[in-house]
Structure formats: C-alpha cells, structure tokens
Protein backbone atom coordinates (compact mmCIF):
# COMPACT_ATOMS: atom_id res chain seq x y z
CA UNK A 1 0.00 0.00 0.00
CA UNK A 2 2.83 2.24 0.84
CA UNK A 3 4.52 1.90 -2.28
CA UNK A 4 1.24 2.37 -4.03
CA UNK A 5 1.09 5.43 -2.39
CA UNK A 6 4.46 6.54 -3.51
CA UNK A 7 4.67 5.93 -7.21
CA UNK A 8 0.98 8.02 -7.32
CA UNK A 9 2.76 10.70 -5.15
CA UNK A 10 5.64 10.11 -8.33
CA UNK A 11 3.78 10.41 -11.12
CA UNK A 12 1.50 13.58 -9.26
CA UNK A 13 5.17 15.63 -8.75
CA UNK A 14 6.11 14.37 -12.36
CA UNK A 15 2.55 15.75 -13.62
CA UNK A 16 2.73 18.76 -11.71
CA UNK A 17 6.36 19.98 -12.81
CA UNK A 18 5.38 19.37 -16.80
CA UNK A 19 2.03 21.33 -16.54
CA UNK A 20 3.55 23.86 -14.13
CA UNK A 21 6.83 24.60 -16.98
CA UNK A 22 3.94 25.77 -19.15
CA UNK A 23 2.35 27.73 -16.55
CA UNK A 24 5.19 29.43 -14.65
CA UNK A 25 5.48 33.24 -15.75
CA UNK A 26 8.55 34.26 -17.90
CA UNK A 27 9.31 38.08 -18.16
CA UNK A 28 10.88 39.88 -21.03
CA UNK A 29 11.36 43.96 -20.60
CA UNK A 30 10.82 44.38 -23.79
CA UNK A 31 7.66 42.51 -24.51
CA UNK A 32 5.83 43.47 -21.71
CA UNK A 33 6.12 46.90 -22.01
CA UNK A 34 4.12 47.22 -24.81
CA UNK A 35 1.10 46.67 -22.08
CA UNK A 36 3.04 49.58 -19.87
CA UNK A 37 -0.16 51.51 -19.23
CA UNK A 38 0.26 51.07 -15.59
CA UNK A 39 3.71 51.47 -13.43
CA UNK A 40 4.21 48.95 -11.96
CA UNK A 41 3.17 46.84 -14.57
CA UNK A 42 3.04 43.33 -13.10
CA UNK A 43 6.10 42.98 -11.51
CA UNK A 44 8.00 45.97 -13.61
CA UNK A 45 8.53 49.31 -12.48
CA UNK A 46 9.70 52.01 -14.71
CA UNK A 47 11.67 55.14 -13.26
CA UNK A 48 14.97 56.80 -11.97
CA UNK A 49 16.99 56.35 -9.46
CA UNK A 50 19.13 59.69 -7.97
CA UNK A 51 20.56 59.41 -4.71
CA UNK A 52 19.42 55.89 -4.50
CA UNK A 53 16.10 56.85 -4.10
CA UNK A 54 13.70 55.04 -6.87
CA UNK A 55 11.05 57.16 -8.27
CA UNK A 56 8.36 55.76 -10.25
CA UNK A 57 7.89 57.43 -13.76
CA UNK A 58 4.24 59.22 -13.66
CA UNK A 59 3.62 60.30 -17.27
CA UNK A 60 2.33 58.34 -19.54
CA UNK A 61 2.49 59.01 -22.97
CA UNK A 62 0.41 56.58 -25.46
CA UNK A 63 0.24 58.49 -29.05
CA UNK A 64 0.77 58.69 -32.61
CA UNK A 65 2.37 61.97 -32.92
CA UNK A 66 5.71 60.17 -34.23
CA UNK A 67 6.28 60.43 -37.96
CA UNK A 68 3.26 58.27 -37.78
CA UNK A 69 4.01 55.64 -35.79
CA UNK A 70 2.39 54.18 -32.34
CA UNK A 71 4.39 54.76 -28.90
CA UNK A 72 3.91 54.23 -25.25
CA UNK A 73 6.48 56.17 -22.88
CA UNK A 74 7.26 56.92 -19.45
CA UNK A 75 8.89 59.99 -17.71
CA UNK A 76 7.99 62.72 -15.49
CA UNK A 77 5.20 64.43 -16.09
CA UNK A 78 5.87 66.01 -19.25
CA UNK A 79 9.96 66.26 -19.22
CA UNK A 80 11.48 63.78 -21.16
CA UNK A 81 14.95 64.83 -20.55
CA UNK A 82 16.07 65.46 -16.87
CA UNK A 83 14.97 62.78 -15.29
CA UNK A 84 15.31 60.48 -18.47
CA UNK A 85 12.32 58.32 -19.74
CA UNK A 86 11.48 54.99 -21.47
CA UNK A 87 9.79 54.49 -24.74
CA UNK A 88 8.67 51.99 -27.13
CA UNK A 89 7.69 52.36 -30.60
CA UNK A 90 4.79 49.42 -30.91
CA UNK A 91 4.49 50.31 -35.16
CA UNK A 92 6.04 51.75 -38.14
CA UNK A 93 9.30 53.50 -37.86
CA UNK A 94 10.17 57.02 -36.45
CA UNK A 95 12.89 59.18 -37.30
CA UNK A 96 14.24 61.68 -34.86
CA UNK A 97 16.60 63.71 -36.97
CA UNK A 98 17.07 66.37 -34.70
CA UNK A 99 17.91 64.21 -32.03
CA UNK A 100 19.55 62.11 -34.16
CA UNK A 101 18.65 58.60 -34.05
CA UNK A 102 16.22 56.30 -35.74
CA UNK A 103 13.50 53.02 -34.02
CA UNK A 104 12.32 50.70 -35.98
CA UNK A 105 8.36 49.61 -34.90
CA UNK A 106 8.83 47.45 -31.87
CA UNK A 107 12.05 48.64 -30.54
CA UNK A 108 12.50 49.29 -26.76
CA UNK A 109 14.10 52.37 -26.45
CA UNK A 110 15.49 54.93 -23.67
CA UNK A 111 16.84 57.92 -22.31
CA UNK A 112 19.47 59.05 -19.65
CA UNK A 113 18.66 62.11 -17.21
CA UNK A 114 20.62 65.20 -17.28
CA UNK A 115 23.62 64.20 -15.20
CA UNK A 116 25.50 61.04 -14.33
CA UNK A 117 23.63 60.78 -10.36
CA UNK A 118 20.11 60.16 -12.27
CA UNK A 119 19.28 56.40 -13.97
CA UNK A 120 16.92 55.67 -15.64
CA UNK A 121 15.85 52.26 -14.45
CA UNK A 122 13.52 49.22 -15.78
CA UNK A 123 13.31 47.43 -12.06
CA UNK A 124 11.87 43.81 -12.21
CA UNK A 125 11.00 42.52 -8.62
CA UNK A 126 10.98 38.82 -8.18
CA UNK A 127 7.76 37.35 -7.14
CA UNK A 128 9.60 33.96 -5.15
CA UNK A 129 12.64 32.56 -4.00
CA UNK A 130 13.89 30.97 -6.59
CA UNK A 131 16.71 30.51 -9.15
CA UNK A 132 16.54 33.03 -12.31
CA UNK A 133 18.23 32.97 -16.14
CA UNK A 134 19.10 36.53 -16.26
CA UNK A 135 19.52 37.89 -19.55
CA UNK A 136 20.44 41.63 -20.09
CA UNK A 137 21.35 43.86 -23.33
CA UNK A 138 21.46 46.99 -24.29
CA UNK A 139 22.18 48.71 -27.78
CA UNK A 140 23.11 51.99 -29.07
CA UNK A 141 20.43 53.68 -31.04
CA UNK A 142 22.16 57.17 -31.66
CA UNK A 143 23.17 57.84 -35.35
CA UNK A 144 25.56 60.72 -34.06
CA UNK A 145 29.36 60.14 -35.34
CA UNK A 146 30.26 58.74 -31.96
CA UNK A 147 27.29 56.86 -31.64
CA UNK A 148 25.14 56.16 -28.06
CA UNK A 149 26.89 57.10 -25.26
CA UNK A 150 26.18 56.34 -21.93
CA UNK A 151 27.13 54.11 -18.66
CA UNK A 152 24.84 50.80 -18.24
CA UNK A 153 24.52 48.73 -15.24
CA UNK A 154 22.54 45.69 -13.62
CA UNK A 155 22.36 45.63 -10.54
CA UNK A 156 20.64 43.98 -7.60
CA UNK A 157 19.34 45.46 -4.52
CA UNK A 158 21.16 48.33 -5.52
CA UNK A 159 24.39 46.51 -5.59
CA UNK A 160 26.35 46.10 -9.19
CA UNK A 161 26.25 42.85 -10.85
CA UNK A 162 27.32 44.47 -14.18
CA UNK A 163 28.84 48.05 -15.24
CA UNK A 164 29.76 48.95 -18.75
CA UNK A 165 29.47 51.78 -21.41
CA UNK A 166 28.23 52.16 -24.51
CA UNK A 167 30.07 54.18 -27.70
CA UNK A 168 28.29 53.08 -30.71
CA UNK A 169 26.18 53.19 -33.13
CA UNK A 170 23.91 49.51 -33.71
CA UNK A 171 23.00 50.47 -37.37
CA UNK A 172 20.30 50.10 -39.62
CA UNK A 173 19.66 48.44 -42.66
CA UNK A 174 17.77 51.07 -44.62
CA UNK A 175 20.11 54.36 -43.63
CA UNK A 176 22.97 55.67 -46.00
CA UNK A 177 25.00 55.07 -42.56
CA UNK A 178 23.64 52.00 -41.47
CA UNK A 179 27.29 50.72 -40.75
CA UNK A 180 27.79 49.28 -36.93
CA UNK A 181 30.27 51.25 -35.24
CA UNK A 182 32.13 51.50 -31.75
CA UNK A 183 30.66 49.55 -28.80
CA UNK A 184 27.54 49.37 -30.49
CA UNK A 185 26.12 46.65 -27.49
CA UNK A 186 26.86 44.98 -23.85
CA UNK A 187 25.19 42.76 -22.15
CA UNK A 188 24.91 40.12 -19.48
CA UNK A 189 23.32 36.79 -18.64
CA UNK A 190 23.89 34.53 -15.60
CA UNK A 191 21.72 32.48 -13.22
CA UNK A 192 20.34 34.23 -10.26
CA UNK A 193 19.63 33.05 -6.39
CA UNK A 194 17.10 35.46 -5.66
CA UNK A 195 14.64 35.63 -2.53
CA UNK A 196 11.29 37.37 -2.86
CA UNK A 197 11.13 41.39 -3.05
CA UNK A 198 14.78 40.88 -4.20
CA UNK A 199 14.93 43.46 -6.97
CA UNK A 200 16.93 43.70 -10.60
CA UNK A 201 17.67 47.53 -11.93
CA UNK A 202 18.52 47.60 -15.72
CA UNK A 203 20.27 51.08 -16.12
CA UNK A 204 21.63 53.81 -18.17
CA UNK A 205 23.11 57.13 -17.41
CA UNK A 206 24.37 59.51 -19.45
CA UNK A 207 28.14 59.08 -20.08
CA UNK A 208 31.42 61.84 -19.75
CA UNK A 209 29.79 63.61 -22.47
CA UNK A 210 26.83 64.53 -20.81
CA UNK A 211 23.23 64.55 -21.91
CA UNK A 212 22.19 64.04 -25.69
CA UNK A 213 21.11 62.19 -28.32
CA UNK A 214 21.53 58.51 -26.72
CA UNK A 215 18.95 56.68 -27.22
CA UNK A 216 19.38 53.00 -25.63
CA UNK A 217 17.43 49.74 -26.71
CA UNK A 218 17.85 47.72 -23.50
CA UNK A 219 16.05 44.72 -22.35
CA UNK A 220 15.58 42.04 -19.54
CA UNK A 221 14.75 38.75 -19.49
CA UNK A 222 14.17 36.52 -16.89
CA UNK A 223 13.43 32.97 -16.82
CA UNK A 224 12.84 30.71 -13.92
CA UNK A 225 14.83 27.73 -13.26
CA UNK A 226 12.99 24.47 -13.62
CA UNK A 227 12.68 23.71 -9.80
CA UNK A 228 11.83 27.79 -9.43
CA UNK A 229 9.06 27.14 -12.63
CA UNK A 230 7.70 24.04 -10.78
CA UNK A 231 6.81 26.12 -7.16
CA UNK A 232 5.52 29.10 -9.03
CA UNK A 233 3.26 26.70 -10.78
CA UNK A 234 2.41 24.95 -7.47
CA UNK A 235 1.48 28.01 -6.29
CA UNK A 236 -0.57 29.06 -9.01
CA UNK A 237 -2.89 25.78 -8.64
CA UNK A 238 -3.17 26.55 -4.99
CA UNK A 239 -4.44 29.86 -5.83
CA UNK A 240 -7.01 28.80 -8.54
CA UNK A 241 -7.93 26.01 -5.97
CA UNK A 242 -8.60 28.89 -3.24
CA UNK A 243 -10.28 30.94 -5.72
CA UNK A 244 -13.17 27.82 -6.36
C-alpha cells in the first residue's frame, strides 16, 4: 500500500512539474512593455533612481504623434529629458533627426537624465525565491558620429552585478549610414539566487559627455529555473484552488 502510495505521489510531482513549466510566468522587458499603461506593470517598475532613491515614472504618454508611428512612454510628467524616460515604438518607424537617431516599430528604447547621479531604471521585482536565467542587453540607437553614449549597469538590490558603457552606433539596414560602429552593445546573462522582493535595476546614465542624443534599446529577461518554474506553478494551482 505504501509503495502504491508513492509511485501516485511520483507520477503527481512528475505531472505537476510538466504542466507547471507551461504555466510558470517568464518576463521579457521588452515585450511586456508594450502593455506599460500602468507602473508597476506586473512585476515591472519604470523610473529613476538619484541618490538611490527610486522614483516611479508618472507620465504616460500613449500616441501617434511620431512620424506616424504608435508609442507608449514613461517619464515625469511632461519632461522627457532630466529625469530620463522609457519608450517603445509598438508600429512603423520614427525618425528623430534632430535628435539624431532612428526606431524601428517594436524597438525598446530609452533615455538618460541630465547628469550622471540620475538612472533611468527598468526594475523587475521577483515574485519567489527561486533561481533566475538573467539575460540583459542593451544597444546603441544614436546615429551621431560617436554613436550612443552612456554608462549601463545591472544591478541587484542596488548593488552592481554588471557596469559597462556604450560608444556606438547599432545600425540600420535602410540608412545611408547604417554601418555598426564602436561599442555598439553589452550585455549580461547569468543564473540568479534570488529571494522574494529581491529586486533587478537595468540602467543607463548619461556618459562623460553629458546629456544628448543617446537613445538606448535595453532589455531584460528573466526565466525561472525548472525547480523555481515548478513552485511558481504549485502556487498558481493553490491559488485557482482557493479561488473555487
């Protein structure tokens, strides 16, 4: 009887770990803020960070007044620049020519604040102890001769994981100067021991040459381990089970 028990107990945990890999929440920056019209959205926040203080972006632009093209963005009330901000174009293209740089539809995209103390900051806070694939990136958007130029980090609990800078252009396919130049991308990826509330801060800030023209695609992904997927799915069931 008590090995009946046990290979039912077996094939229940074998069960529950398949259905809960489908069911276990994955989280990519860049996908999910095309539903930004909250912050937080879900477990992303969307800000700055000056004096280690976080502060939440509270203007929310959601328009088509870009050659065109549909956009949701974050910054401070109406200031895009101090403070920094975060934008996606969702379609079409849009050319910034006097700020020199150029998104293609679907392309996270950024800006530092005014002075190296301010970043602007995608934070993702982790939902359950757990181990996380951490995958970060972040591109240089600026079509200036020197390209993007800011300072990126990841960090955790305010603590840097990863520091690096950009000086590059990533290029385009359909611009006369489409060529990739200077250091055009960095990015990161490890696996993660994180307890709940922990939190990840994806960063820029504007580099030795100060403010302008440096637009930043950056983006963060984060997959649970299969243990970590398994729990979270547990403890999905046990909410829809609650919820009956």
């Amino acid at each position: 009887m008590e090995e009946m028990k046990m290979k039912k107990m077996l094939v229940l945990v074998s069960v529950l770990l398949l259905s809960s890999a489908a069911m276990a929440e994955t989280w990519d920056l860049d996908l999910d803020f095309e539903t930004a019209l909250t912050n937080p959205n879900g477990a992303w926040s969307y800000g700055y960070v000056q004096n280690g203080v976080f502060t939440a972006y509270d203007g929310l632009v959601h328009d088509a007044d870009i050659s065109g093209s549909m956009r949701t963005a974050w910054r401070v009330g109406t200031d895009w620049d101090t403070y920094g901000n975060m934008q996606k174009i969702l379609e079409g293209e849009a050319s910034f020519d006097a700020w020199t740089s150029y998104r293609y539809g679907g392309e996270l995209c950024s800006g530092p604040g005014g002075d190296a103390a301010v970043k602007t900051i995608a934070r993702w806070t982790c939902p359950a102890d757990g181990s996380y694939g951490i995958s970060a990136v972040w591109q240089g958007l600026s079509t200036k001769p020197e390209g993007t130029t800011v300072d990126v980090t990841l960090e955790k609990n305010g603590e840097i994981l990863y520091s690096g800078a950009l000086a590059g252009f990533i290029g385009h396919d359909n611009l006369n100067y489409s060529d990739r130049h200077g250091v055009w991308e960095q990015s990161f990826s490890d696996t993660l021991n994180l307890l709940q509330n922990d939190y990840l801060d994806l960063t820029i800030a504007c580099g030795a040459d100060g403010q302008g023209a440096d637009c930043t695609n950056m983006d963060l992904t984060i997959v649970p381990e299969p243990i970590t997927m398994a729990l979270l799915g547990l403890g999905g069931m046990a909410l829809l089970r609650r919820r009956r």
